[in-house]
PDB file of N, CA and C in Angstrom:
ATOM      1  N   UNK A   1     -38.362-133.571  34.834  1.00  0.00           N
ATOM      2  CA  UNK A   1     -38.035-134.954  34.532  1.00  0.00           C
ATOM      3  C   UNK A   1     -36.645-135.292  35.056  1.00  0.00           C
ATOM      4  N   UNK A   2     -35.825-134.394  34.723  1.00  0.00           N
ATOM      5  CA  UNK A   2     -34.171-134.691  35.424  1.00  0.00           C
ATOM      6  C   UNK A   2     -34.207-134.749  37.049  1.00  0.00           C
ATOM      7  N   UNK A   3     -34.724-134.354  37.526  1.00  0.00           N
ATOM      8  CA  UNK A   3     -35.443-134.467  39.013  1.00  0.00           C
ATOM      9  C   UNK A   3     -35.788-136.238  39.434  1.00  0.00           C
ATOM     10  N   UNK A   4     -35.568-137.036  38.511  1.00  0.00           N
ATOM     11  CA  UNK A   4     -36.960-137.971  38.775  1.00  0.00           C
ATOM     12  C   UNK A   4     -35.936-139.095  38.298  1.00  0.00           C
ATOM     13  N   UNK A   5     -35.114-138.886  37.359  1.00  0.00           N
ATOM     14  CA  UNK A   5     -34.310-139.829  35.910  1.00  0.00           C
ATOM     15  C   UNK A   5     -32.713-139.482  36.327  1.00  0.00           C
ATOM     16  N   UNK A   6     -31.850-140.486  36.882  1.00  0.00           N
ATOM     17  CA  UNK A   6     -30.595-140.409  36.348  1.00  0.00           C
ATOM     18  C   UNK A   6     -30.136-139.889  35.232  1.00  0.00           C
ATOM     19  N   UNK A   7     -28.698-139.103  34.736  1.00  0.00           N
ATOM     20  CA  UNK A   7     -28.786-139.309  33.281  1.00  0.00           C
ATOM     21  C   UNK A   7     -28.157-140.022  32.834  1.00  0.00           C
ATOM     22  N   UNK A   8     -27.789-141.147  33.387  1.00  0.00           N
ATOM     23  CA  UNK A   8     -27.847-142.632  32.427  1.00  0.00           C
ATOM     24  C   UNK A   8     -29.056-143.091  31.906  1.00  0.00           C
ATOM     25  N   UNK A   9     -29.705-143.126  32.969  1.00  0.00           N
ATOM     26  CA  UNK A   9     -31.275-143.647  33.056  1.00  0.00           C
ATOM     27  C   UNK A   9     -31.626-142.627  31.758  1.00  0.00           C
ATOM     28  N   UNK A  10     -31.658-141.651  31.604  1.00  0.00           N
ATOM     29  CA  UNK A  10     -32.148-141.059  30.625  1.00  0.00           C
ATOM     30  C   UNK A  10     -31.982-140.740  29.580  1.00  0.00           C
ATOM     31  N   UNK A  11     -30.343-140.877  29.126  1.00  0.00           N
ATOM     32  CA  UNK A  11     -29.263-141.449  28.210  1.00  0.00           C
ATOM     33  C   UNK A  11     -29.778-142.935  27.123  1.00  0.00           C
ATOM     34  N   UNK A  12     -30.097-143.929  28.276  1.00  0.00           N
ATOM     35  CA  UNK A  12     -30.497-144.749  27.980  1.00  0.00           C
ATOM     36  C   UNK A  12     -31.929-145.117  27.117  1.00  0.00           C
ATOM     37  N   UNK A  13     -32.876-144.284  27.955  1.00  0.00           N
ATOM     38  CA  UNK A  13     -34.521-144.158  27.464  1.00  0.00           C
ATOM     39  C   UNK A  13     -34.666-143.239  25.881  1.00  0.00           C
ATOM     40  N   UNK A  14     -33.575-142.127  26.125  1.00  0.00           N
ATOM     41  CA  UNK A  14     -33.342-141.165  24.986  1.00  0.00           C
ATOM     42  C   UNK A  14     -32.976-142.358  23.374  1.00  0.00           C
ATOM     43  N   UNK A  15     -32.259-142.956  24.062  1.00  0.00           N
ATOM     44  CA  UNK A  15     -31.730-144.028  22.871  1.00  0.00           C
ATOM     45  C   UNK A  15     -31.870-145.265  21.804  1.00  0.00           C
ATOM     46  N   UNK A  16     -32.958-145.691  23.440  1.00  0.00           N
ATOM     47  CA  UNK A  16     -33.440-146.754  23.111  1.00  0.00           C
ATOM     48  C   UNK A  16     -34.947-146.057  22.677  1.00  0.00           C
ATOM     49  N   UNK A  17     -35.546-145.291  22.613  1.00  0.00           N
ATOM     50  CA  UNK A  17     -36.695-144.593  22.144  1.00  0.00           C
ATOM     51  C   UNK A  17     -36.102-144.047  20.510  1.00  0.00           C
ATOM     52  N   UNK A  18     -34.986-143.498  19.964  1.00  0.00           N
ATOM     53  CA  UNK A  18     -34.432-143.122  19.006  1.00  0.00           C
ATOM     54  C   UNK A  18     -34.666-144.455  18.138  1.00  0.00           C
ATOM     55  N   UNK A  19     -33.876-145.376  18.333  1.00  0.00           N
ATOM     56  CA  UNK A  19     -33.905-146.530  17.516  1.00  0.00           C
ATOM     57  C   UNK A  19     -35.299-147.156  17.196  1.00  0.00           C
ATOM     58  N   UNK A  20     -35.978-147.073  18.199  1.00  0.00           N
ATOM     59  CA  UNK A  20     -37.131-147.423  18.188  1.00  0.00           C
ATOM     60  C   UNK A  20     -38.096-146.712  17.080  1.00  0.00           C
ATOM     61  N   UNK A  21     -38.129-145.291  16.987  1.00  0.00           N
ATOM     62  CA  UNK A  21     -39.130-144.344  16.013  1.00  0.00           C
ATOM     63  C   UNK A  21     -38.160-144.523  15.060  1.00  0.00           C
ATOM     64  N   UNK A  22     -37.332-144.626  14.583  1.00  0.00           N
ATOM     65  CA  UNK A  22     -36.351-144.067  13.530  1.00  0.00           C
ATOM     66  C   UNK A  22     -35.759-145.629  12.844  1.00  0.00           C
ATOM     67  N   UNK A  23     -36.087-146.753  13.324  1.00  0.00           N
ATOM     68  CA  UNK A  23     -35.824-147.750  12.735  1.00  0.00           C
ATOM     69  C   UNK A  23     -36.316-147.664  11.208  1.00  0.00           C
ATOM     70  N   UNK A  24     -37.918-147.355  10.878  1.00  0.00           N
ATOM     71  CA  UNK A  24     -38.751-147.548  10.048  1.00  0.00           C
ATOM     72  C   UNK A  24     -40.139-146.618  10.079  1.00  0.00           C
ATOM     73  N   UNK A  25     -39.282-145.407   9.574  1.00  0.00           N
ATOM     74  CA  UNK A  25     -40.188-144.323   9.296  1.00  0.00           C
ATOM     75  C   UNK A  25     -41.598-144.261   8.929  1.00  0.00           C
ATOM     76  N   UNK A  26     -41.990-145.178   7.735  1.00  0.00           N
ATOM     77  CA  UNK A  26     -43.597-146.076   7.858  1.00  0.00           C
ATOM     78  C   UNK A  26     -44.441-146.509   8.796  1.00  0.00           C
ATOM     79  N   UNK A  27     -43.532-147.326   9.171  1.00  0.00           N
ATOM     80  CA  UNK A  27     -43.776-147.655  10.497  1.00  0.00           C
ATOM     81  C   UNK A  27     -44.575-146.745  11.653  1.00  0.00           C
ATOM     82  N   UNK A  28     -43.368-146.027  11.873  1.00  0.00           N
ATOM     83  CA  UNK A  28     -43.324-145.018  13.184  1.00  0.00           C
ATOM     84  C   UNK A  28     -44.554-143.928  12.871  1.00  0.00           C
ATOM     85  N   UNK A  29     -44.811-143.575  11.285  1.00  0.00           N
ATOM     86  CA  UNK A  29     -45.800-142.169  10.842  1.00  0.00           C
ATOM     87  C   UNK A  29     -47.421-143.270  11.159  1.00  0.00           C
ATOM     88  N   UNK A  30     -47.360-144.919  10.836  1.00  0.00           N
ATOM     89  CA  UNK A  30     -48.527-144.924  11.254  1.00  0.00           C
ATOM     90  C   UNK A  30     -48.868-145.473  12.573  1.00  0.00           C
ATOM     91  N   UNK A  31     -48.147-145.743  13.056  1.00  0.00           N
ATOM     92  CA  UNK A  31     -48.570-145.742  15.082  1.00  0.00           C
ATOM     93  C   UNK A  31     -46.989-146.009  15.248  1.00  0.00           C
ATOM     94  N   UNK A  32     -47.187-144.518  16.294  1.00  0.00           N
ATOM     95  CA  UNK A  32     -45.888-143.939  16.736  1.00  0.00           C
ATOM     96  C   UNK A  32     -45.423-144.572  17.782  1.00  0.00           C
ATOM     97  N   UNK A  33     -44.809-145.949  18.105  1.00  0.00           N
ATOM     98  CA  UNK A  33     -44.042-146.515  19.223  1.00  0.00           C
ATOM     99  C   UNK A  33     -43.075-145.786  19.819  1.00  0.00           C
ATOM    100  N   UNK A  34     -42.832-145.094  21.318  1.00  0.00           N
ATOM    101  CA  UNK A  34     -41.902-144.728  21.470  1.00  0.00           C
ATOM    102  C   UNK A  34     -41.224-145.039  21.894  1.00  0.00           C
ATOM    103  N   UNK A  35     -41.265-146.535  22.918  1.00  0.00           N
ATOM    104  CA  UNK A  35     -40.203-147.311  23.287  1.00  0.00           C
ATOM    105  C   UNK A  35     -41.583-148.913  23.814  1.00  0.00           C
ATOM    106  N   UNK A  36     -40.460-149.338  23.651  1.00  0.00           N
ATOM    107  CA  UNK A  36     -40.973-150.720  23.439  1.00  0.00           C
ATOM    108  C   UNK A  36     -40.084-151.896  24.210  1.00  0.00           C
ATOM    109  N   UNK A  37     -40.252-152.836  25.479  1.00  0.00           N
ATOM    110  CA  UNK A  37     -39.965-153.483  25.869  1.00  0.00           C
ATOM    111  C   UNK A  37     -40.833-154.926  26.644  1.00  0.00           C
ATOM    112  N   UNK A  38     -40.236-155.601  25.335  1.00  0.00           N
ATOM    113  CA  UNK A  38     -41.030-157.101  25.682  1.00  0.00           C
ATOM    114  C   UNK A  38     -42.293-156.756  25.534  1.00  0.00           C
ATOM    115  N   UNK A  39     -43.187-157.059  26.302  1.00  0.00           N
ATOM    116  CA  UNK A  39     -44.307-156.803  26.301  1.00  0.00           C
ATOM    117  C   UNK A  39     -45.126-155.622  25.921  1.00  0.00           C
ATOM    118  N   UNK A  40     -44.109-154.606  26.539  1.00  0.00           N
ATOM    119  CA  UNK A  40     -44.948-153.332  27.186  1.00  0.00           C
ATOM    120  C   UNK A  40     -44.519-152.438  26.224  1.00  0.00           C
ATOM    121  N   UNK A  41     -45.000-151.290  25.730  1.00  0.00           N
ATOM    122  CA  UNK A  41     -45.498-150.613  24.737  1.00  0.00           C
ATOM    123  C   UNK A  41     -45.840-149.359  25.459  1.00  0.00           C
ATOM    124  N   UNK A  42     -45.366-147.919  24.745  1.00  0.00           N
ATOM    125  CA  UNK A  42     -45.537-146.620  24.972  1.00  0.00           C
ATOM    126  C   UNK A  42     -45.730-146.218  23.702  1.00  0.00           C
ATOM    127  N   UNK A  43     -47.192-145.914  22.810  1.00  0.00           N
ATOM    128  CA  UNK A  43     -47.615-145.468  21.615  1.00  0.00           C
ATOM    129  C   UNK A  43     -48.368-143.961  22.367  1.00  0.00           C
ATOM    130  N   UNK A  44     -47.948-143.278  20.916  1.00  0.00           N
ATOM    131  CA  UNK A  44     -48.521-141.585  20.846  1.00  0.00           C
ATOM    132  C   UNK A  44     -49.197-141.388  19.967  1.00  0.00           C
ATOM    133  N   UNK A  45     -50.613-141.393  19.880  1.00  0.00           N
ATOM    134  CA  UNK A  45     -51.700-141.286  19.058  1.00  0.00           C
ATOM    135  C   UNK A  45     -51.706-140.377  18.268  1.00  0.00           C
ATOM    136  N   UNK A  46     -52.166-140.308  17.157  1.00  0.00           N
ATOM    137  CA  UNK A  46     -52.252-140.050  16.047  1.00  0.00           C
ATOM    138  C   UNK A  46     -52.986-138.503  16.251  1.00  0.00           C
ATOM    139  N   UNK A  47     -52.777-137.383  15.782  1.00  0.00           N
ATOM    140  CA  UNK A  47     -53.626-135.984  15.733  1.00  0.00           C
ATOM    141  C   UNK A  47     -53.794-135.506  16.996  1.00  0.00           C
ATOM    142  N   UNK A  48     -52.862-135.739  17.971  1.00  0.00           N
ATOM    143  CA  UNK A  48     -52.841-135.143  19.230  1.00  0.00           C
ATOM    144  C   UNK A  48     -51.700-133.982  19.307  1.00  0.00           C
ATOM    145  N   UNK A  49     -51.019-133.681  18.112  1.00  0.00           N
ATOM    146  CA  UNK A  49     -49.957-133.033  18.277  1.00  0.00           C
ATOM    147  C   UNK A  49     -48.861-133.240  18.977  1.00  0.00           C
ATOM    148  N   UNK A  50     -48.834-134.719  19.754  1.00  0.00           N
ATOM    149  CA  UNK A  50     -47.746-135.207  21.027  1.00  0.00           C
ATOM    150  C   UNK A  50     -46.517-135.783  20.188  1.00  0.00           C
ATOM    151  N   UNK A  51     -46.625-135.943  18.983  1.00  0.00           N
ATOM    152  CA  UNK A  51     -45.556-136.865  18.326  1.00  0.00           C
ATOM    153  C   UNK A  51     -44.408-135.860  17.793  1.00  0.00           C
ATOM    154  N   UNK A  52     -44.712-134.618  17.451  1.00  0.00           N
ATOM    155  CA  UNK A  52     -43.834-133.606  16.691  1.00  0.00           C
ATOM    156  C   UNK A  52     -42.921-133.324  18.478  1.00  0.00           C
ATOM    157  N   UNK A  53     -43.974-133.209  19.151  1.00  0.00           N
ATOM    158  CA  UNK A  53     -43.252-132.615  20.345  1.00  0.00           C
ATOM    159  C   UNK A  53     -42.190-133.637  21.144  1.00  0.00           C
ATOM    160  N   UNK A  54     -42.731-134.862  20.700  1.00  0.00           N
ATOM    161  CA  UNK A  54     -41.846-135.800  21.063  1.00  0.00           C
ATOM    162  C   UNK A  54     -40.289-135.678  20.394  1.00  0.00           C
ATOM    163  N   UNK A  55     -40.859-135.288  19.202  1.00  0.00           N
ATOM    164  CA  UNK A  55     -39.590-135.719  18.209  1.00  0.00           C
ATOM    165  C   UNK A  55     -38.492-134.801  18.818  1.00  0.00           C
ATOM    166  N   UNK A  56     -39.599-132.839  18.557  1.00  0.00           N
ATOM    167  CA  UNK A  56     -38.608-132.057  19.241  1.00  0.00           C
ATOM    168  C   UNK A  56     -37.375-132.182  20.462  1.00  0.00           C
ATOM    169  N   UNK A  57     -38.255-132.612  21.530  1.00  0.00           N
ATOM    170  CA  UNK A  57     -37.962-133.488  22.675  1.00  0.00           C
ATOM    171  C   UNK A  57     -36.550-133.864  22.578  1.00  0.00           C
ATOM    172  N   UNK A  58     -36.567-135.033  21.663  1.00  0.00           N
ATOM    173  CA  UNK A  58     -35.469-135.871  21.431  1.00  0.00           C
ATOM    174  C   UNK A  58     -34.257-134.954  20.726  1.00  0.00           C
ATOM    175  N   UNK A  59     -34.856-134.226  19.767  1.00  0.00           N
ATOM    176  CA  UNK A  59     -33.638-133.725  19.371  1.00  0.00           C
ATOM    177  C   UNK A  59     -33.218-132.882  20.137  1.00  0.00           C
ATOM    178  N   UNK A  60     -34.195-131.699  20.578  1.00  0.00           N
ATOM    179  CA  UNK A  60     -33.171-131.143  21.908  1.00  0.00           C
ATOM    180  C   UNK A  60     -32.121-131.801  22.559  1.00  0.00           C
ATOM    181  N   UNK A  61     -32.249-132.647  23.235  1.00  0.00           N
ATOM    182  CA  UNK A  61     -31.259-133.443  23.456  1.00  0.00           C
ATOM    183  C   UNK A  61     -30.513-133.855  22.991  1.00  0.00           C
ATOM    184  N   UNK A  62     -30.477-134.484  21.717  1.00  0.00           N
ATOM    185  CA  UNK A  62     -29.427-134.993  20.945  1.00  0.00           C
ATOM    186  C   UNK A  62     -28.137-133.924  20.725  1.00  0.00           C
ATOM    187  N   UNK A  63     -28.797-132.580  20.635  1.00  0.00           N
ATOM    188  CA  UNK A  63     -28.071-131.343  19.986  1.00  0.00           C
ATOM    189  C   UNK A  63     -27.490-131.170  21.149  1.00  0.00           C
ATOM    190  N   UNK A  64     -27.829-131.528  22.473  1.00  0.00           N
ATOM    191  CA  UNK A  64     -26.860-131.163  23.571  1.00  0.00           C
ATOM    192  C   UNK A  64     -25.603-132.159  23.583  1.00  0.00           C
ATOM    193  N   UNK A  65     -25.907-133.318  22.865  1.00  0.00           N
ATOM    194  CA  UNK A  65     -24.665-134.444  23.423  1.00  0.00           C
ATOM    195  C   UNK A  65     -23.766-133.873  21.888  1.00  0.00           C
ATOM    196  N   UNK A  66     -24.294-132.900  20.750  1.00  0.00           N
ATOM    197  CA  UNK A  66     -24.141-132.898  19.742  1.00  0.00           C
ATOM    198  C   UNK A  66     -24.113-134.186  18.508  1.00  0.00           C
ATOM    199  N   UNK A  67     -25.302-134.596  18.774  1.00  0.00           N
ATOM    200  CA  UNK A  67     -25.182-135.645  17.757  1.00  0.00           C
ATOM    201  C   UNK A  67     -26.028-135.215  16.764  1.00  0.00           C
ATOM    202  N   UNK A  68     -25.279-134.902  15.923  1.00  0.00           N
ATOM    203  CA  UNK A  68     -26.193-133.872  14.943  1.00  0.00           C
ATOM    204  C   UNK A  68     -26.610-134.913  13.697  1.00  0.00           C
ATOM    205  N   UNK A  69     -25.930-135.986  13.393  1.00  0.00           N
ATOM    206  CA  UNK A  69     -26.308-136.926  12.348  1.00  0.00           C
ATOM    207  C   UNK A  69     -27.731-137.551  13.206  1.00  0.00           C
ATOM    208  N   UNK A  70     -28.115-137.829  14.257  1.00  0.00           N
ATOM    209  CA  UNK A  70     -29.568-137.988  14.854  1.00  0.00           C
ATOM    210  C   UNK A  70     -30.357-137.497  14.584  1.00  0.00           C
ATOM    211  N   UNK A  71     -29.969-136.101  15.000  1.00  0.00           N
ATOM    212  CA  UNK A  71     -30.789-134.643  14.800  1.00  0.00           C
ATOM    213  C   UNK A  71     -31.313-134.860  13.390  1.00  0.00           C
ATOM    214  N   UNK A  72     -30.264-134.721  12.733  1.00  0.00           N
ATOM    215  CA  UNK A  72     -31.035-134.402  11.140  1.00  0.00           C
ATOM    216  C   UNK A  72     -31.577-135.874  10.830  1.00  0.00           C
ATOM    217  N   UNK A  73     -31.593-137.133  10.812  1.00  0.00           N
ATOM    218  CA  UNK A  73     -32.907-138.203  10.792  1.00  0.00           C
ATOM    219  C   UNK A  73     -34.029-138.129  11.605  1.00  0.00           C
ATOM    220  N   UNK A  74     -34.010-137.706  13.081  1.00  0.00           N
ATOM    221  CA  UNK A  74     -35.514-137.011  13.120  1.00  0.00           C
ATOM    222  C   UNK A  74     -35.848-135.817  12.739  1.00  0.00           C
ATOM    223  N   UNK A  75     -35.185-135.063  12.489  1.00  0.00           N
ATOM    224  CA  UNK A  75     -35.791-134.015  11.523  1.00  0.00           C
ATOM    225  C   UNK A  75     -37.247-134.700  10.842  1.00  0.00           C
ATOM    226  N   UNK A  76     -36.055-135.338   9.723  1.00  0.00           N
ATOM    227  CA  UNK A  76     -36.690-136.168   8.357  1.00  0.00           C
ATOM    228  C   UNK A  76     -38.112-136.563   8.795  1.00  0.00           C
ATOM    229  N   UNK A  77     -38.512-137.534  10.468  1.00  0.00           N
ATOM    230  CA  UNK A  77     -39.107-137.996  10.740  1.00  0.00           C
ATOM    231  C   UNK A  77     -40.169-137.148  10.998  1.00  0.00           C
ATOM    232  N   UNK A  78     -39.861-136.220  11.504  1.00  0.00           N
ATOM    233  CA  UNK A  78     -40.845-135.051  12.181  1.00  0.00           C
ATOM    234  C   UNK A  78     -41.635-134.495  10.796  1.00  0.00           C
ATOM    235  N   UNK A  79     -40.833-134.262   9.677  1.00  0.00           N
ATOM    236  CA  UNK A  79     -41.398-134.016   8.473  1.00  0.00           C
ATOM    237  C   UNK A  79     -42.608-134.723   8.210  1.00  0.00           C
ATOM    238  N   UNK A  80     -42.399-136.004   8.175  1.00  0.00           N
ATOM    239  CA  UNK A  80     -42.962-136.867   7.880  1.00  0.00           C
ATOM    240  C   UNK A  80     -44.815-136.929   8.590  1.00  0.00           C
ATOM    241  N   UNK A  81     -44.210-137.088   9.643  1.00  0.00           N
ATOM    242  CA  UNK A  81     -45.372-137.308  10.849  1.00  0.00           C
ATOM    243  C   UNK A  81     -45.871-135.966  10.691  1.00  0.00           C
ATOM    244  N   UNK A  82     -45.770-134.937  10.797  1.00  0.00           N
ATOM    245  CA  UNK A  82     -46.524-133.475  10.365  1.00  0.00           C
ATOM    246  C   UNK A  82     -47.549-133.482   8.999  1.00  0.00           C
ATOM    247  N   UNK A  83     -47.261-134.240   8.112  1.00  0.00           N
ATOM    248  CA  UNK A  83     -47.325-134.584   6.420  1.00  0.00           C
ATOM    249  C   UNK A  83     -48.545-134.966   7.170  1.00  0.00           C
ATOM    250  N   UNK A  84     -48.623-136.212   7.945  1.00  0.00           N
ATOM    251  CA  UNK A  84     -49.621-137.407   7.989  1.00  0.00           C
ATOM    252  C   UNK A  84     -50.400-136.983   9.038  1.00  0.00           C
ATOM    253  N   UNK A  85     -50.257-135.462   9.279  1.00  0.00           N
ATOM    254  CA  UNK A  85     -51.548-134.896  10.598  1.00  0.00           C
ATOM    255  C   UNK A  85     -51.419-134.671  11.467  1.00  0.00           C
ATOM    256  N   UNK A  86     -50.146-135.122  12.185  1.00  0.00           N
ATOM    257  CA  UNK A  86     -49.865-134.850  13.768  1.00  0.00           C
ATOM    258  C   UNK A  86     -49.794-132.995  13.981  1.00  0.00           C
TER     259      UNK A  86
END
């Protein structure tokens, strides 16, 4: 993916995808938006196992810029979404 993505460009997607799942945990456990602009919509279906890995995903990253107060709210989230089947 770093091959493909600036890392602004990916700085950016990382962030604006964060706010996005993590606004409203309800929300996000029953259809997982992962980024969302205007129109257009990137959802991760439900019992595919893609949403934990997403989460992972993100926090990997986060733990590299060390933003560890991120880290530990998707934690929370990942909890969550595991609870509800993913």
């Amino acid at each position: 993916m770093s091959g493909f993505i600036s890392s602004s460009d990916k700085d950016s997607l990382m962030r604006a995808s964060y706010y996005q799942i993590t606004r409203n945990f309800t929300k996000t456990v029953n259809r997982f938006v992962a980024f969302k602009d205007e129109d257009k919509l990137i959802e991760i279906p439900h019992g595919i196992g893609q949403r934990s890995k997403f989460i992972d995903l993100m926090i990997k990253y986060f733990e590299s810029l060390e933003e560890y107060e991120k880290c530990n709210k998707l934690l929370k989230l990942k909890e969550l979404v595991e609870m509800a089947g993913d």
